[in-house]
C-alpha atoms as a PDB file:
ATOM      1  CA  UNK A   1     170.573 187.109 230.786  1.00  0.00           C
ATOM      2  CA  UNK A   2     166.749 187.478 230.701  1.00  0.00           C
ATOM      3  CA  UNK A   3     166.647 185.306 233.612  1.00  0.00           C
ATOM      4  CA  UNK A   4     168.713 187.659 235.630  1.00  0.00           C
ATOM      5  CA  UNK A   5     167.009 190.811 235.149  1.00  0.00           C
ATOM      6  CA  UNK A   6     163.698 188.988 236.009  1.00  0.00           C
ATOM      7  CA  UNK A   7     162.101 188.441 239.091  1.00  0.00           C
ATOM      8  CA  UNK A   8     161.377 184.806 239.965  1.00  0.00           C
ATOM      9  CA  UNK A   9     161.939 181.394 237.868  1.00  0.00           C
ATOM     10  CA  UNK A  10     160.346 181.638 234.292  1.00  0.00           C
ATOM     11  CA  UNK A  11     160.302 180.969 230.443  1.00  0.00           C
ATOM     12  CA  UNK A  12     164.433 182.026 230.258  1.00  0.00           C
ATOM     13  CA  UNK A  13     165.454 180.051 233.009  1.00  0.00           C
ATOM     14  CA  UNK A  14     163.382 176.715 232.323  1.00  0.00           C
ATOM     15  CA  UNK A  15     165.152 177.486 228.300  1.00  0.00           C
ATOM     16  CA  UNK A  16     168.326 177.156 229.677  1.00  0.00           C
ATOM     17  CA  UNK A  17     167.804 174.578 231.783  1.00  0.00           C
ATOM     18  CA  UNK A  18     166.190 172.632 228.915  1.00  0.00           C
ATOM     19  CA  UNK A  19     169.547 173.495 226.184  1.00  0.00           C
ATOM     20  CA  UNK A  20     171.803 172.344 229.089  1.00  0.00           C
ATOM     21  CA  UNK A  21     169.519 168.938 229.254  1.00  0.00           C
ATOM     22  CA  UNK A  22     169.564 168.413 225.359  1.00  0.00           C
ATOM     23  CA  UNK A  23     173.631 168.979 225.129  1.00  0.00           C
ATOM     24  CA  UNK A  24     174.515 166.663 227.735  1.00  0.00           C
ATOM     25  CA  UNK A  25     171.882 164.000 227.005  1.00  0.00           C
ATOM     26  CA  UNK A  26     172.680 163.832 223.529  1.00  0.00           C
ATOM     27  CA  UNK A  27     176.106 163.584 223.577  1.00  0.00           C
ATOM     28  CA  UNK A  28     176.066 160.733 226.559  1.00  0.00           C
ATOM     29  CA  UNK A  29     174.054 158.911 223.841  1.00  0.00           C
ATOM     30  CA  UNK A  30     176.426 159.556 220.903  1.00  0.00           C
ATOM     31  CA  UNK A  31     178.942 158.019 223.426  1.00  0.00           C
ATOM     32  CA  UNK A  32     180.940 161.338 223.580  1.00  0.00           C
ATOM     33  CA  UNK A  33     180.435 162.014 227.220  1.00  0.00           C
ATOM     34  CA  UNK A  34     179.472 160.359 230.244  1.00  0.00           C
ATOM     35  CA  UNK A  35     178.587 160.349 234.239  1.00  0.00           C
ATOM     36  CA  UNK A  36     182.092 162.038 235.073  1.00  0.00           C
ATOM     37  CA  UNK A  37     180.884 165.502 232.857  1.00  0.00           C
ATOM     38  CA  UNK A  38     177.812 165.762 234.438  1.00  0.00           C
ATOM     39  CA  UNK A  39     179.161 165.648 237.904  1.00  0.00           C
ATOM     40  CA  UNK A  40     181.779 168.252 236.979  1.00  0.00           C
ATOM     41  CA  UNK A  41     179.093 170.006 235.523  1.00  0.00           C
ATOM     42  CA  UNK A  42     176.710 169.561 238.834  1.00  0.00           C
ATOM     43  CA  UNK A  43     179.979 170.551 240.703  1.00  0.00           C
ATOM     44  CA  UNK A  44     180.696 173.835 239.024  1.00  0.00           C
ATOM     45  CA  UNK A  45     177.625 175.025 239.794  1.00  0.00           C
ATOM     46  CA  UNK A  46     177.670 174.708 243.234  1.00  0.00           C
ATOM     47  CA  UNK A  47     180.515 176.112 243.585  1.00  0.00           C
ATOM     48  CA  UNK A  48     179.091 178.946 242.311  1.00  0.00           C
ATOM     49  CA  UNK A  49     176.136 178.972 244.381  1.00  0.00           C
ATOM     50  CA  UNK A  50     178.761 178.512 247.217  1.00  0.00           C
ATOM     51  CA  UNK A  51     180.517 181.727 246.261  1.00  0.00           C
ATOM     52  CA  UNK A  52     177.269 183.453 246.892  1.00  0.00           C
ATOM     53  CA  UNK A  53     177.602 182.754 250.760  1.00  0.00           C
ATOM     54  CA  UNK A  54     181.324 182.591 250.484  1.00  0.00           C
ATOM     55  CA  UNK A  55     182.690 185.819 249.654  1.00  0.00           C
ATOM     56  CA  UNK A  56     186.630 185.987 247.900  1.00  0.00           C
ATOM     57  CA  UNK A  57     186.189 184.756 243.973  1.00  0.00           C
ATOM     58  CA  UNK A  58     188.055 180.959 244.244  1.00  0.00           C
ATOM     59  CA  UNK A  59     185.027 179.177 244.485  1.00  0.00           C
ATOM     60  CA  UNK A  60     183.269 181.084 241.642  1.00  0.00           C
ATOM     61  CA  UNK A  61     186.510 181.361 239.352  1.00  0.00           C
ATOM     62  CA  UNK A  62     186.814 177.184 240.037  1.00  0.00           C
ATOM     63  CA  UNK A  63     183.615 176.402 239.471  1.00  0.00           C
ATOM     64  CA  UNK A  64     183.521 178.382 235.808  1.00  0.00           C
ATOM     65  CA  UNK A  65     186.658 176.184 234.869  1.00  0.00           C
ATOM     66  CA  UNK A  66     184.823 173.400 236.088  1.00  0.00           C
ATOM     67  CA  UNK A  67     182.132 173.862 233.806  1.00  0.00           C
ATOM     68  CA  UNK A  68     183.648 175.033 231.015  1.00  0.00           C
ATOM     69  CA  UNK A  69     185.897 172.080 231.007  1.00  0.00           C
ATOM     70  CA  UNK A  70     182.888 170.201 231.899  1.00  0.00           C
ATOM     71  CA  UNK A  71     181.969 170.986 228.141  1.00  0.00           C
ATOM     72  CA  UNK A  72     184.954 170.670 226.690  1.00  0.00           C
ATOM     73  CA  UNK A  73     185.169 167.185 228.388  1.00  0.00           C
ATOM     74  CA  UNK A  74     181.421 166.018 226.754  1.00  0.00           C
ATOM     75  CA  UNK A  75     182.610 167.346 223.075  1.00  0.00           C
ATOM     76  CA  UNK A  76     184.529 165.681 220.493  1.00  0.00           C
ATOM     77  CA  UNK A  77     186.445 168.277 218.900  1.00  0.00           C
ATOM     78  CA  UNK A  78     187.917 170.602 221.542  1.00  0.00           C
ATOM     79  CA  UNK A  79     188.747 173.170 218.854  1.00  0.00           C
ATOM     80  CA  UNK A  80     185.254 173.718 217.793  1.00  0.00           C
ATOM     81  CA  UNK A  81     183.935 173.733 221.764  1.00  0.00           C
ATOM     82  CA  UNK A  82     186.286 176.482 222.065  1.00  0.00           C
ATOM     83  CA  UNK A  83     184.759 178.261 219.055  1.00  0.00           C
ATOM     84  CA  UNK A  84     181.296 177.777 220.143  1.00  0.00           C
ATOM     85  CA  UNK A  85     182.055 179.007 223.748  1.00  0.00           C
ATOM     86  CA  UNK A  86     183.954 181.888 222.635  1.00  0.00           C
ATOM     87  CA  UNK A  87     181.135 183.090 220.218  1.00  0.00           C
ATOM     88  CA  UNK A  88     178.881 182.796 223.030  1.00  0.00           C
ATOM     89  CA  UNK A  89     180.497 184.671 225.530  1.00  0.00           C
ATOM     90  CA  UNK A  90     181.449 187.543 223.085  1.00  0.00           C
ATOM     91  CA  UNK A  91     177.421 187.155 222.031  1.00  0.00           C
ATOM     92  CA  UNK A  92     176.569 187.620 225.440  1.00  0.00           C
ATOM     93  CA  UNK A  93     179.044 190.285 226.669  1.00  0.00           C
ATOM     94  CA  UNK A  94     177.490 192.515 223.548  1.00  0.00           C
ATOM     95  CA  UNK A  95     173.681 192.030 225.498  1.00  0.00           C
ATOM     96  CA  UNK A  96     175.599 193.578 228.875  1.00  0.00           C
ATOM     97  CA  UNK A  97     176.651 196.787 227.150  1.00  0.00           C
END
């Protein structure tokens, strides 16, 4: 969220970038996920980059499934995945108000 509300590419942004790194990398080397996640991964994302040139919603709502089952794909418990995601997005949605 920091990395919204500021101006330019920074410390938040380069964060994130680095916790997305460290997930995926260390579960390809635990053997839990592999080439196919990060491409769905890769390809949610530009999807959503897409949808800013392409107004209507269906490529931003497909590439959010994309990457949430992008990490749901690399983990192996789904269950706790869903946990983690769902604390947070209800972590985050508490910074918005």
């Amino acid at each position: 969220m920091l990395e919204l509300y500021s101006p330019g590419f920074g410390l938040p942004g380069i964060a994130g970038l680095s916790a997305l790194l460290l997930f995926f990398y260390g579960h390809m080397v635990a053997g839990l996920a592999g080439f196919e996640t990060l491409i769905l991964f890769a390809l949610g994302v530009g999807l959503i980059l897409l949808e800013l040139f392409i107004p209507g919603g269906i490529a931003g709502i497909i590439g959010l499934i994309a990457i949430f089952a992008s990490f749901f794909m690399a983990s192996d418990n789904v269950v706790h995945m869903g946990i983690s995601l769902l604390i947070a997005l209800l972590r985050q949605s508490f910074y918005l108000f």
